[in-house]
Every structure is written in C-alpha cells, then in structure tokens.
Protein backbone atom coordinates (compact mmCIF):
# COMPACT_ATOMS: atom_id res chain seq x y z
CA UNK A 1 -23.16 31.38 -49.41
CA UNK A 2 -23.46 29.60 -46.14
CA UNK A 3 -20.65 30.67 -43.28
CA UNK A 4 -19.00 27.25 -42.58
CA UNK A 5 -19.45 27.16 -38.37
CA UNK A 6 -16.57 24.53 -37.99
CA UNK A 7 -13.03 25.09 -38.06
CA UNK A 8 -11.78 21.80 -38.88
CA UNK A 9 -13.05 19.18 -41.71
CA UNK A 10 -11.41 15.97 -39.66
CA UNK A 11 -14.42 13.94 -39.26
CA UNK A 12 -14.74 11.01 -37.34
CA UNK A 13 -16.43 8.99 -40.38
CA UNK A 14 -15.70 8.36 -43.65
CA UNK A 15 -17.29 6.86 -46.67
CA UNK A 16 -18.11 3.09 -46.40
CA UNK A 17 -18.15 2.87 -42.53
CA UNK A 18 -20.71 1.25 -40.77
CA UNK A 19 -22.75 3.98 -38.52
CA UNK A 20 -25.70 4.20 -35.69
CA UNK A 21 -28.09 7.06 -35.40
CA UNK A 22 -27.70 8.30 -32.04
CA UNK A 23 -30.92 10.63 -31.92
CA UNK A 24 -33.61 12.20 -34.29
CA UNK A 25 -36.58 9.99 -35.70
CA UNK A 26 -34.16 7.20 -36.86
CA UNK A 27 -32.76 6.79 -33.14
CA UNK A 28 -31.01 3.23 -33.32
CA UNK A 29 -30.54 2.57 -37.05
CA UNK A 30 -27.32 1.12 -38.65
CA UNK A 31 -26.60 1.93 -41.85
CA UNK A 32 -23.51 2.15 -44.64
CA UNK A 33 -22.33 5.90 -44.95
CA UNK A 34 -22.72 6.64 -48.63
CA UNK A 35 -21.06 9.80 -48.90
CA UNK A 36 -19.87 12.48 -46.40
CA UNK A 37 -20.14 16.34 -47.05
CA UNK A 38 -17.60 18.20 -44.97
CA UNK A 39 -18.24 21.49 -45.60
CA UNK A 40 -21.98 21.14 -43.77
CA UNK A 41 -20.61 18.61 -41.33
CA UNK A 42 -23.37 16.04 -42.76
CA UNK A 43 -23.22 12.40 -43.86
CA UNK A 44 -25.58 10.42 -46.06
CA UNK A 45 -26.45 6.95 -44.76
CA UNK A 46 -28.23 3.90 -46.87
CA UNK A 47 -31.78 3.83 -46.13
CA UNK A 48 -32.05 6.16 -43.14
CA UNK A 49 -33.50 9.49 -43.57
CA UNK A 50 -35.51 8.77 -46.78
CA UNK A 51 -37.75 12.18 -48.05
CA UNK A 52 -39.88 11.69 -50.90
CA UNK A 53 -38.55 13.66 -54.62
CA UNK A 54 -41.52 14.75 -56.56
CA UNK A 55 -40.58 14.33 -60.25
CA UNK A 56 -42.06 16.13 -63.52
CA UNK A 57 -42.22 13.81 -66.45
CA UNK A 58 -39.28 14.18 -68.43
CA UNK A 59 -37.90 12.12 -71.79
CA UNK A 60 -35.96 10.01 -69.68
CA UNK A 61 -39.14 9.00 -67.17
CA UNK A 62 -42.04 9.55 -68.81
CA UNK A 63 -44.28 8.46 -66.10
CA UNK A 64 -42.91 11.36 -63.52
CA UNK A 65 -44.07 10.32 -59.71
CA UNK A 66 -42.68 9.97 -56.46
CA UNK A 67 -39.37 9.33 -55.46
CA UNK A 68 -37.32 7.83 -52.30
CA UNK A 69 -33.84 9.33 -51.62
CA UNK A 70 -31.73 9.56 -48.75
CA UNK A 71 -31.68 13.10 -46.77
CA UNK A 72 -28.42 14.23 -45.28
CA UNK A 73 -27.65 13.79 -41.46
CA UNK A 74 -25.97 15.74 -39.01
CA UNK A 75 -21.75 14.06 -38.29
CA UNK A 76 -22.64 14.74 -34.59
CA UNK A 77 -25.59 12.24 -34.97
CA UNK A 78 -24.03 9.23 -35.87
CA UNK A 79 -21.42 7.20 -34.10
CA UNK A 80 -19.10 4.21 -35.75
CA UNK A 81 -20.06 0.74 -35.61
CA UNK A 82 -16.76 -1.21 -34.76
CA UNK A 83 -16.48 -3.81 -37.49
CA UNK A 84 -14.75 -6.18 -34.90
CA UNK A 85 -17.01 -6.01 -32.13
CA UNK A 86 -20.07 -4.57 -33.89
CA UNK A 87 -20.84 -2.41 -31.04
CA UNK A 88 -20.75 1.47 -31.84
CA UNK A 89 -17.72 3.24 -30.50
CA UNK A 90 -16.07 6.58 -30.60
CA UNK A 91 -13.00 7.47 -32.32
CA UNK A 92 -9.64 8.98 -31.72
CA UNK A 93 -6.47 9.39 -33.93
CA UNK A 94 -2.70 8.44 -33.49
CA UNK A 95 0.07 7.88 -35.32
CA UNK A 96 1.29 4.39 -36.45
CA UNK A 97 4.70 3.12 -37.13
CA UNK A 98 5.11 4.50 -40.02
CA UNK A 99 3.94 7.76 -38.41
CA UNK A 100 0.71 8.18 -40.71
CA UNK A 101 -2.49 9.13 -38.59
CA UNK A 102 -4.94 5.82 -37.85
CA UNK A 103 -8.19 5.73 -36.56
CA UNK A 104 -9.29 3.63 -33.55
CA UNK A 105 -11.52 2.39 -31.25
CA UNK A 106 -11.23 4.21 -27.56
CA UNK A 107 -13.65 1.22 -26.46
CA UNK A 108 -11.29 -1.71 -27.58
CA UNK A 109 -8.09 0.44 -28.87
CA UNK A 110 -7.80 -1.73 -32.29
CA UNK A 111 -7.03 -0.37 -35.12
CA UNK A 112 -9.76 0.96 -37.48
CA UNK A 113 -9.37 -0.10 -40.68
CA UNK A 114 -10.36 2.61 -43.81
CA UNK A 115 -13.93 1.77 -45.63
C-alpha cells in the first residue's frame, strides 16, 4: 500500500469546478473536474490527459479495440477558473456568517460558490 506523503486532504478543488493546467503537456487547458482522489492528491479533468485503454473482446463489446479515457492529474497542477471573472485564481478559506468555512478568490475576494 502506498504511504500517503500529505498530511492534510483539504484540497483547493472540488468536483464540478472549472480548472487550468498550469504545466505538463496540457499546459493551458480548461476543463470540468470530474472527480477528485484525495488520498493521491490527483484530480480527473474532462478531456485533458486522455491515454488510450486497450480492450479484449468481451460479451458486452464484442468488437474489443481501443479506448480514450481520462488519466489522473497532479492537485498541484491545476489552478481554479473563477466562474465570475473566468480568469484562474488561487484559493483561500474563511469563515462566513454563519461560521461554516467558504472558499474564495484571493484575486477578487468573492465568494466561491460549491460545484
């Protein structure tokens, strides 16, 4: 089993958020974060990252053949696309009224809403 290299799971995405590839082969692609694994401190975006799935015939595909599928990324390679401003941003954490913890923008300071 894999030793889990980060102490805390508080991530500054989350599932649904718009996100920009800061480096790697994808450098400057948006795209909608599908899921988010915590435990490897990895994200899976729509259509970035694609690796080709070799596939055995089986009952339910008969034909078999190559398939497309999105590859995990690394959290500290993507940043948050403001949905206001559309501009990426990063992310800090406060407490609202109510005192439950928000996300927002440090560019702009709004309020970031969830998904």
């Amino acid at each position: 089993m894999r030793k889990n290299s980060h102490s805390t799971n508080k991530l500054h995405i989350r599932r649904g958020d718009t996100v920009s590839v800061l480096s790697g082969n994808h450098k400057g692609k948006q795209g909608q974060v599908l899921k988010v694994l915590p435990r490897t401190y990895r994200a899976i975006v729509a259509d970035i990252n694609l690796v080709s799935r070799h596939r055995k015939p089986t009952a339910q595909n008969p034909q078999g053949g190559i398939e497309k599928k999105e590859a995990p990324l690394h959290i500290s390679n993507l940043m948050l696309i403001e949905p206001a401003t559309g501009k990426a941003t990063r992310v800090g954490r406060r407490h609202d009224e109510a005192g439950k913890l928000e996300r927002y923008s440090k560019k702009t300071g709004n309020t970031i809403q969830n998904g």
